[in-house]
Protein backbone atom coordinates (compact mmCIF):
# COMPACT_ATOMS: atom_id res chain seq x y z
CA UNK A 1 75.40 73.44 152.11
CA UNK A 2 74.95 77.23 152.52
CA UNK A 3 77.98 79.81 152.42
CA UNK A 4 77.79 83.47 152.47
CA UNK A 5 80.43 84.29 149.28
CA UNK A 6 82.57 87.72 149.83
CA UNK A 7 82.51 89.83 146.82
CA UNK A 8 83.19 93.11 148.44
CA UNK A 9 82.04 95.13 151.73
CA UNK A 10 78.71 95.83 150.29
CA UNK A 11 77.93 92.46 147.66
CA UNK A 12 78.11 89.01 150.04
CA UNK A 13 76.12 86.45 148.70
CA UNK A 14 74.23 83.44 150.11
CA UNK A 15 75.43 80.55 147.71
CA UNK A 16 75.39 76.50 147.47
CA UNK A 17 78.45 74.81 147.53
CA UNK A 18 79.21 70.90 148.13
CA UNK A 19 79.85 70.25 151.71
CA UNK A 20 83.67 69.64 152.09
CA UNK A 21 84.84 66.00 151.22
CA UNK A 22 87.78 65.00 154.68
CA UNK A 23 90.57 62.91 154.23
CA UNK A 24 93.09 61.15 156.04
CA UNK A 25 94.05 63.26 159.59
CA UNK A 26 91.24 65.73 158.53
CA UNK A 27 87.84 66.32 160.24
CA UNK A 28 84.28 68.26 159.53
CA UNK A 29 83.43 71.12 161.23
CA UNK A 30 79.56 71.83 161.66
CA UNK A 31 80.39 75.64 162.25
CA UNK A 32 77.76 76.89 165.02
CA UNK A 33 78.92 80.79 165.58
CA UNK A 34 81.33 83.02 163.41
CA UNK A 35 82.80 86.07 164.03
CA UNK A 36 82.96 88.84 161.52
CA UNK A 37 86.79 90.63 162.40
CA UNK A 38 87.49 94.11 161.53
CA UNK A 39 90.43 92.32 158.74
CA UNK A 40 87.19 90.61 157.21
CA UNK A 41 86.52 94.04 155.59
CA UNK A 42 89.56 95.81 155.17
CA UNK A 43 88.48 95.68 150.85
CA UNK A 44 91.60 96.53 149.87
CA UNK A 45 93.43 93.20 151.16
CA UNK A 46 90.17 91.01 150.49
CA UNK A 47 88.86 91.87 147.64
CA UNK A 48 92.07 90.79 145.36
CA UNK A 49 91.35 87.47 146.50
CA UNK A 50 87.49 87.32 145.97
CA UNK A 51 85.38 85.86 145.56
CA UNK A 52 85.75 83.64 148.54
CA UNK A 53 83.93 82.68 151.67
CA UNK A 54 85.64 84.01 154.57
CA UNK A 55 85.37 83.76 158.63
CA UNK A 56 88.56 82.76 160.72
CA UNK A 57 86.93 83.32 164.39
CA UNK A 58 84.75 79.93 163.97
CA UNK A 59 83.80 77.50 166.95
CA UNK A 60 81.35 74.43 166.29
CA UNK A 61 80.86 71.08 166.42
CA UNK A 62 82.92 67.86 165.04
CA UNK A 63 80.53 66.36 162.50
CA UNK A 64 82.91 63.52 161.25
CA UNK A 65 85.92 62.07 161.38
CA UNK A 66 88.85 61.40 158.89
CA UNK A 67 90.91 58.06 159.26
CA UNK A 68 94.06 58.41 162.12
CA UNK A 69 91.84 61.42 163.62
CA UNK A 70 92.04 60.36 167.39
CA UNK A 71 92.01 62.76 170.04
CA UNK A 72 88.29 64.10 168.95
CA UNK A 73 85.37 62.38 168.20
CA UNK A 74 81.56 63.53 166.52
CA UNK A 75 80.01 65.53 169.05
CA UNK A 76 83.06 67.71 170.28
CA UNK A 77 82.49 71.18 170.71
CA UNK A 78 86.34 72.95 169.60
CA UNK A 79 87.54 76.15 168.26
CA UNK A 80 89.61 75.79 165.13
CA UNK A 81 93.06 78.02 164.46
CA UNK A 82 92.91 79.25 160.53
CA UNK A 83 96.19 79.64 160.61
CA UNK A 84 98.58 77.51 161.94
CA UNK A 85 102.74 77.24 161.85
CA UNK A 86 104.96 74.38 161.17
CA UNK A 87 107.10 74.39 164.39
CA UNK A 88 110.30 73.31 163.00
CA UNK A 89 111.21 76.34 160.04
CA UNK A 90 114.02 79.15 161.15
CA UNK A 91 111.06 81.48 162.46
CA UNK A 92 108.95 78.90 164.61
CA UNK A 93 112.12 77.68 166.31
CA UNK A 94 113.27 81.50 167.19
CA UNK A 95 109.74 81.93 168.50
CA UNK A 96 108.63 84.36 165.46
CA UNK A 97 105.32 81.56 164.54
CA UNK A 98 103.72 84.13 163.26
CA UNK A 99 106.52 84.83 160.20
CA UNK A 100 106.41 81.14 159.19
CA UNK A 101 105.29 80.53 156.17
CA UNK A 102 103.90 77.28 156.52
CA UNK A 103 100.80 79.67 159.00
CA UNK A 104 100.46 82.15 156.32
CA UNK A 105 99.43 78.95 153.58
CA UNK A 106 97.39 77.55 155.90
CA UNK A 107 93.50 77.65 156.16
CA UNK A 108 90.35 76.21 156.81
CA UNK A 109 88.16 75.01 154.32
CA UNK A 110 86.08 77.30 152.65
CA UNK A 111 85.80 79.37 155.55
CA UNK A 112 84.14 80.09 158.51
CA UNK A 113 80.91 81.73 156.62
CA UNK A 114 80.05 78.50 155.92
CA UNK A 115 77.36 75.64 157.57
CA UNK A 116 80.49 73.53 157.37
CA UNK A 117 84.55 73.24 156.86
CA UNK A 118 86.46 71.41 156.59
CA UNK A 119 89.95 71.33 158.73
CA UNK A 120 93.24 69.71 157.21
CA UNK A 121 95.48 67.71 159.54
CA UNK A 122 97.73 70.29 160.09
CA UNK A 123 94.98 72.30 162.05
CA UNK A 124 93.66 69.30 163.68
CA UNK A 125 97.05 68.64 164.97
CA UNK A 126 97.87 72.16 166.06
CA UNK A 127 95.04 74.04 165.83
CA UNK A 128 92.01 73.10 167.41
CA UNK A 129 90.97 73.63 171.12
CA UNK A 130 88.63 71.95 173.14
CA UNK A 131 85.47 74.45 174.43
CA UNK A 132 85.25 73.77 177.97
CA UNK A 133 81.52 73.86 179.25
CA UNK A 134 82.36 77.16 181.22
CA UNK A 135 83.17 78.78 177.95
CA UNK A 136 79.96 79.61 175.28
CA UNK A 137 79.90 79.39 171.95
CA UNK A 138 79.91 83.59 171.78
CA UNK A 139 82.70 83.57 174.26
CA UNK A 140 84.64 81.01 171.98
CA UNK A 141 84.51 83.71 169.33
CA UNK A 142 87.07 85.85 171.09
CA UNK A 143 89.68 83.13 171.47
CA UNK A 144 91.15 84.39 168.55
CA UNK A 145 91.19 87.90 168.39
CA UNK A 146 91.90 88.16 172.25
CA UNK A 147 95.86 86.02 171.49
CA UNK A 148 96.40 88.38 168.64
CA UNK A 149 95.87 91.24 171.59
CA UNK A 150 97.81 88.87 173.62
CA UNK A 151 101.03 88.11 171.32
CA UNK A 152 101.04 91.83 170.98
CA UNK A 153 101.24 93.15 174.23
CA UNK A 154 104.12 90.39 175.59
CA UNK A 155 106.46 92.69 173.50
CA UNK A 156 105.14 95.27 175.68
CA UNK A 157 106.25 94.62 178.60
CA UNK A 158 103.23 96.46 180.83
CA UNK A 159 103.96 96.58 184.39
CA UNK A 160 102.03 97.49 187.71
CA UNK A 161 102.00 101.37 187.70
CA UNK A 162 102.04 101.55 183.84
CA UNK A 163 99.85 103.88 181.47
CA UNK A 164 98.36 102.85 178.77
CA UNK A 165 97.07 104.69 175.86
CA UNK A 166 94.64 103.00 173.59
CA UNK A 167 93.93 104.76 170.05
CA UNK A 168 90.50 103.57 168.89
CA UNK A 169 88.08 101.29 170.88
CA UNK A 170 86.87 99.18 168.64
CA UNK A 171 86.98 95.01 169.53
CA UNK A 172 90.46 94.78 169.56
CA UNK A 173 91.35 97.93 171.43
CA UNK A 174 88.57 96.94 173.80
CA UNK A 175 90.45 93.47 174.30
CA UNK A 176 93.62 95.18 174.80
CA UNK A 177 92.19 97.92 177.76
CA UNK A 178 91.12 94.51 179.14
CA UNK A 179 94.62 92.67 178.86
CA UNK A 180 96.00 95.49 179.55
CA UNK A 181 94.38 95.74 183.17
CA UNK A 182 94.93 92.31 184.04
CA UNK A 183 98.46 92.69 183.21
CA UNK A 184 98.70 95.06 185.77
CA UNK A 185 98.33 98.30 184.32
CA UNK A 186 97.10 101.35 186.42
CA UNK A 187 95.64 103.76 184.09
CA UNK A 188 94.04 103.20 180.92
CA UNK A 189 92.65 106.00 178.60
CA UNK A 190 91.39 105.45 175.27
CA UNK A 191 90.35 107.48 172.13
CA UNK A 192 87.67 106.85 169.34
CA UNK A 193 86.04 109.58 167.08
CA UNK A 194 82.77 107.22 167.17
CA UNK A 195 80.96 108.14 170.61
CA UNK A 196 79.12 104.48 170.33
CA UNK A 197 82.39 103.13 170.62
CA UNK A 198 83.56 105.69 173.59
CA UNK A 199 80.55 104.15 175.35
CA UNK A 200 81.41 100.99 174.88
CA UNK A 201 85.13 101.65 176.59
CA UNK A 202 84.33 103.79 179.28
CA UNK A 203 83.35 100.41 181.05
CA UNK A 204 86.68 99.12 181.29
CA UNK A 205 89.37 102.36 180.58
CA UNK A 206 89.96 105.15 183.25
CA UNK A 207 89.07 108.16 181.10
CA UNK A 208 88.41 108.11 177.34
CA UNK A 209 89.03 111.08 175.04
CA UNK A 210 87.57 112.36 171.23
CA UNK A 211 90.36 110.85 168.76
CA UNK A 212 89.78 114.23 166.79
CA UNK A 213 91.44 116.27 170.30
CA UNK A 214 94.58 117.57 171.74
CA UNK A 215 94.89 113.67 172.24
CA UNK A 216 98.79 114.48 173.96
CA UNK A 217 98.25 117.16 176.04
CA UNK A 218 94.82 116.06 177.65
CA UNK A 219 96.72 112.74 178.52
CA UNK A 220 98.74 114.52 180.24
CA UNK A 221 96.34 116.48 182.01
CA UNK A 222 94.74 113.15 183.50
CA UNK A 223 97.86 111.31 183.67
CA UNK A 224 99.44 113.48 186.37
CA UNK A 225 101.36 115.39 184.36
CA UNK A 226 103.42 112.87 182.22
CA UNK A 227 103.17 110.95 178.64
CA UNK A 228 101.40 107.68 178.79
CA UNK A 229 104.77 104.77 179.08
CA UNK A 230 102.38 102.78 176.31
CA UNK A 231 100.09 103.80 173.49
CA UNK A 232 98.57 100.84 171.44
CA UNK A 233 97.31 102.34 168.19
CA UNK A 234 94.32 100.06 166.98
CA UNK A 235 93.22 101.92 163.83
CA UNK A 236 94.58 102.34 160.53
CA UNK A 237 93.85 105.77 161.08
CA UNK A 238 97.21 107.83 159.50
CA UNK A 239 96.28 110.80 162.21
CA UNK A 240 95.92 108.30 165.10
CA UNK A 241 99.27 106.77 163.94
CA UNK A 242 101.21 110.10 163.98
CA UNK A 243 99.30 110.99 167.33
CA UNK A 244 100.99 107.59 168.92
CA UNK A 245 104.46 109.60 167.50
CA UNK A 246 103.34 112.78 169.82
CA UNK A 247 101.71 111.30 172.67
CA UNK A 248 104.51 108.28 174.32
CA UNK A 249 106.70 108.93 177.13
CA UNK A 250 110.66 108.93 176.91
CA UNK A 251 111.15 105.44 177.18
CA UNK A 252 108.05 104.59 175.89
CA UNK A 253 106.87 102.13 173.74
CA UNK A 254 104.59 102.34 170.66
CA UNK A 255 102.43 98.94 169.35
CA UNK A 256 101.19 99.42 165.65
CA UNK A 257 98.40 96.57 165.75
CA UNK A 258 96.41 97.93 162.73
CA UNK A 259 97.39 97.31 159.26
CA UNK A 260 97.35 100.36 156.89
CA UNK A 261 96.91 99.70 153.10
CA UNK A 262 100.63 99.44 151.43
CA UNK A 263 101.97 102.27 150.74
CA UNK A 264 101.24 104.15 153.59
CA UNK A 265 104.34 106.44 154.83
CA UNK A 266 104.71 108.50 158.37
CA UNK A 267 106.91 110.89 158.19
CA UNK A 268 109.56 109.96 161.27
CA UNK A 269 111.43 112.26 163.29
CA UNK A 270 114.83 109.96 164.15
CA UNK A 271 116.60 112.25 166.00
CA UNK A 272 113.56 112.53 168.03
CA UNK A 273 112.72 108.79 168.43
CA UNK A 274 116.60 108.24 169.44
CA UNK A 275 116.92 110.79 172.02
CA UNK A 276 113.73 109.81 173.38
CA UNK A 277 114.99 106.35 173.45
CA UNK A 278 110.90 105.11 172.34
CA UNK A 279 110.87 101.55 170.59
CA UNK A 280 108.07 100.72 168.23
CA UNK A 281 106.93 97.27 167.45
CA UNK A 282 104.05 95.65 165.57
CA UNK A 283 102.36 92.45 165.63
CA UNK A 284 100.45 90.26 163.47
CA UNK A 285 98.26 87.10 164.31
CA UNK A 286 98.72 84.79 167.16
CA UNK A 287 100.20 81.41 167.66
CA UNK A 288 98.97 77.98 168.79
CA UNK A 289 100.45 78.69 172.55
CA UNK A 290 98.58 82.46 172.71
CA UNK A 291 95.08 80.88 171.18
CA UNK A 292 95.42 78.55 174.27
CA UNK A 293 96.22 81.15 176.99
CA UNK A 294 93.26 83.56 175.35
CA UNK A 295 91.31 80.52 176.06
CA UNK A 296 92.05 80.16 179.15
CA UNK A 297 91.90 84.08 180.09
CA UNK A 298 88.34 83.75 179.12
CA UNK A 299 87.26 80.82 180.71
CA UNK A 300 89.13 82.44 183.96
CA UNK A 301 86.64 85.63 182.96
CA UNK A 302 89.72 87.68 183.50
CA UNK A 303 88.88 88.97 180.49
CA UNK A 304 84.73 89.58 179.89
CA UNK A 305 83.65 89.37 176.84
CA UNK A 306 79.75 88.74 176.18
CA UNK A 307 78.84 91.71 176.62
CA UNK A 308 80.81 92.87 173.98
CA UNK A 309 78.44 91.31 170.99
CA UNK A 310 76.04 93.96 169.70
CA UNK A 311 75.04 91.77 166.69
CA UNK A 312 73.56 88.08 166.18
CA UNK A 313 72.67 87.18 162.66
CA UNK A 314 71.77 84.27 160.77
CA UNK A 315 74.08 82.86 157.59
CA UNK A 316 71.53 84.95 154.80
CA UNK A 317 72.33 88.04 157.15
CA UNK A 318 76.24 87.88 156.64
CA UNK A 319 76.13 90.80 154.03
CA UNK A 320 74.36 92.88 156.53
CA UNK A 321 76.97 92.06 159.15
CA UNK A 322 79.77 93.13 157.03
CA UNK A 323 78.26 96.40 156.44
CA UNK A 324 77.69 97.08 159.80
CA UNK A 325 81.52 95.92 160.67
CA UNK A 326 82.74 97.90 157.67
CA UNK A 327 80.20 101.67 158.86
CA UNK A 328 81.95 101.01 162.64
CA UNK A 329 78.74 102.70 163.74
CA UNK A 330 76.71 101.44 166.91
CA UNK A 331 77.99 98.08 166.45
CA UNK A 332 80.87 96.26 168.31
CA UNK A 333 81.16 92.65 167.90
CA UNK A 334 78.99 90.76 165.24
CA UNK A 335 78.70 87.55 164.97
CA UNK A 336 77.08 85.23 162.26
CA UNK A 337 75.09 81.68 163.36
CA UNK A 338 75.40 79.36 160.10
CA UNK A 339 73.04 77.09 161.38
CA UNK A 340 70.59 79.52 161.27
């Protein structure tokens, strides 16, 4: 079979490699759409492990069967969870899935990139969903990113009346102005230095702003005078980081979604943070129960999502994907089609 091999940002290859022999509790994947996520070419992270095929946003069709396999059958049209926890460790049983260890070891096999994969029995069992026929292949893309948008902002806590400060618009802060709105939020106001990308959120924020502003003090201008009660940074940006610092209410709350390379330091005011009584949080990947409620978001269409791919391309077009992913120019969502 074909697979687009990760080297680095700018060197993915189209390769051969044996089509993935299943086992017992284990099925084959033909892989019909594959996202490319803004992780897929943070170089720093992947290319320590390369080279390797990646692609965790994958939806397709069952090709076959491994013995015991009964709740799907050849035909099924599913979207399959790279990751997925064990259920019973410390973590999973405090509600943490996302720190188990058992979801961090997990994966499908070789990845997405790929014509086909091959899914071990501990994804069958826990992480694969059903496609409903409401839902399209495209749309099935955004299962994943949307829970990791959606495990996020539960430790939120946004409320009717709530503002909510996106910094950068990219897919995932474009999924969380979205969530965000459905959750009840009343004014949402988002920041990019890309104006593609400020184009792209002006169709679902209140106001957007130039990342490279007085990003505090114009909030405040539109926001009636006060500090935004939520700002969900969604860049590794270091200057959009310290911005979040500036820009949240007393009482506020600050979400780092982004990962920064290690190493990366912010320079903290605690006196500041304390008296101003703002809590900061992060988040990191999603969980079997938030992959099923993106699912179901989207086939609701309380959160809209087609019109969010810029980019179709075929498996020997991967490389270009990635480059366009890793530039963040006029492209938003791009998507790869290994079947064609």
């Amino acid at each position: 079979m074909r697979v687009a091999v990760y080297y680095r940002n700018d060197d993915v290859r189209l390769e051969e490699m044996p089509v993935p022999k299943i086992g017992r509790g284990e099925l084959l994947l033909k892989v019909l759409v594959c996202g490319i996520c803004g992780s897929d070419v943070m170089e720093w992270y992947r290319i320590k492990r390369a080279p390797r095929v990646l692609g965790h946003e994958a939806v397709g069709v069952v090709e076959e069967t491994g013995e015991g396999v009964e709740n799907y059958a050849p035909g099924d049209r599913v979207f399959v969870s790279h990751h997925v926890p064990c259920n019973t460790c410390h973590y999973c049983l405090r509600g943490e899935h996302t720190v188990c260890r058992t979801l961090h070891s997990t994966n499908i096999e070789p990845g997405g990139f790929a014509e086909y994969v091959r899914v071990p029995a501990i994804n069958v069992d826990r992480g694969l969903f059903p496609i409903p026929d409401e839902v399209s292949n495209e749309e099935g893309v955004f299962i994943e990113p949307l829970a990791c948008v959606l495990r996020a902002q539960l430790k939120l806590g946004i409320c009717p009346g709530d503002t909510v400060l996106i910094l950068g618009s990219g897919v995932s802060g474009i999924l969380h102005a979205q969530l965000a709105r459905s959750l009840g939020a009343t004014r949402i106001i988002a920041t990019d230095i890309n104006e593609h990308r400020i184009r792209f959120a002006e169709r679902v924020v209140d106001a957007s702003i130039d990342a490279r502003e007085d990003v505090p003090s114009i909030v405040r201008k539109i926001n009636d005078g006060r500090a935004p009660d939520h700002v969900i940074v969604s860049t590794s940006s270091l200057p959009a980081i310290k911005q979040a610092f500036r820009a949240v209410d007393e009482g506020g709350k600050i979400l780092l979604f982004a990962p920064t390379p290690p190493g990366v330091e912010v320079p903290l005011d605690l006196n500041d943070l304390w008296s101003r009584q703002v809590t900061v949080t992060t988040s990191y990947a999603a969980a079997p129960d938030d992959l099923n409620m993106a699912l179901r978001l989207i086939k609701a269409r309380q959160i809209r999502v087609p019109w969010m791919v810029t980019h179709r391309l075929g498996l020997a077009e991967t490389g270009i994907g990635f480059k366009l992913v890793a530039e963040a120019d006029n492209s938003l969502k791009v998507i790869v089609e290994p079947q064609q």
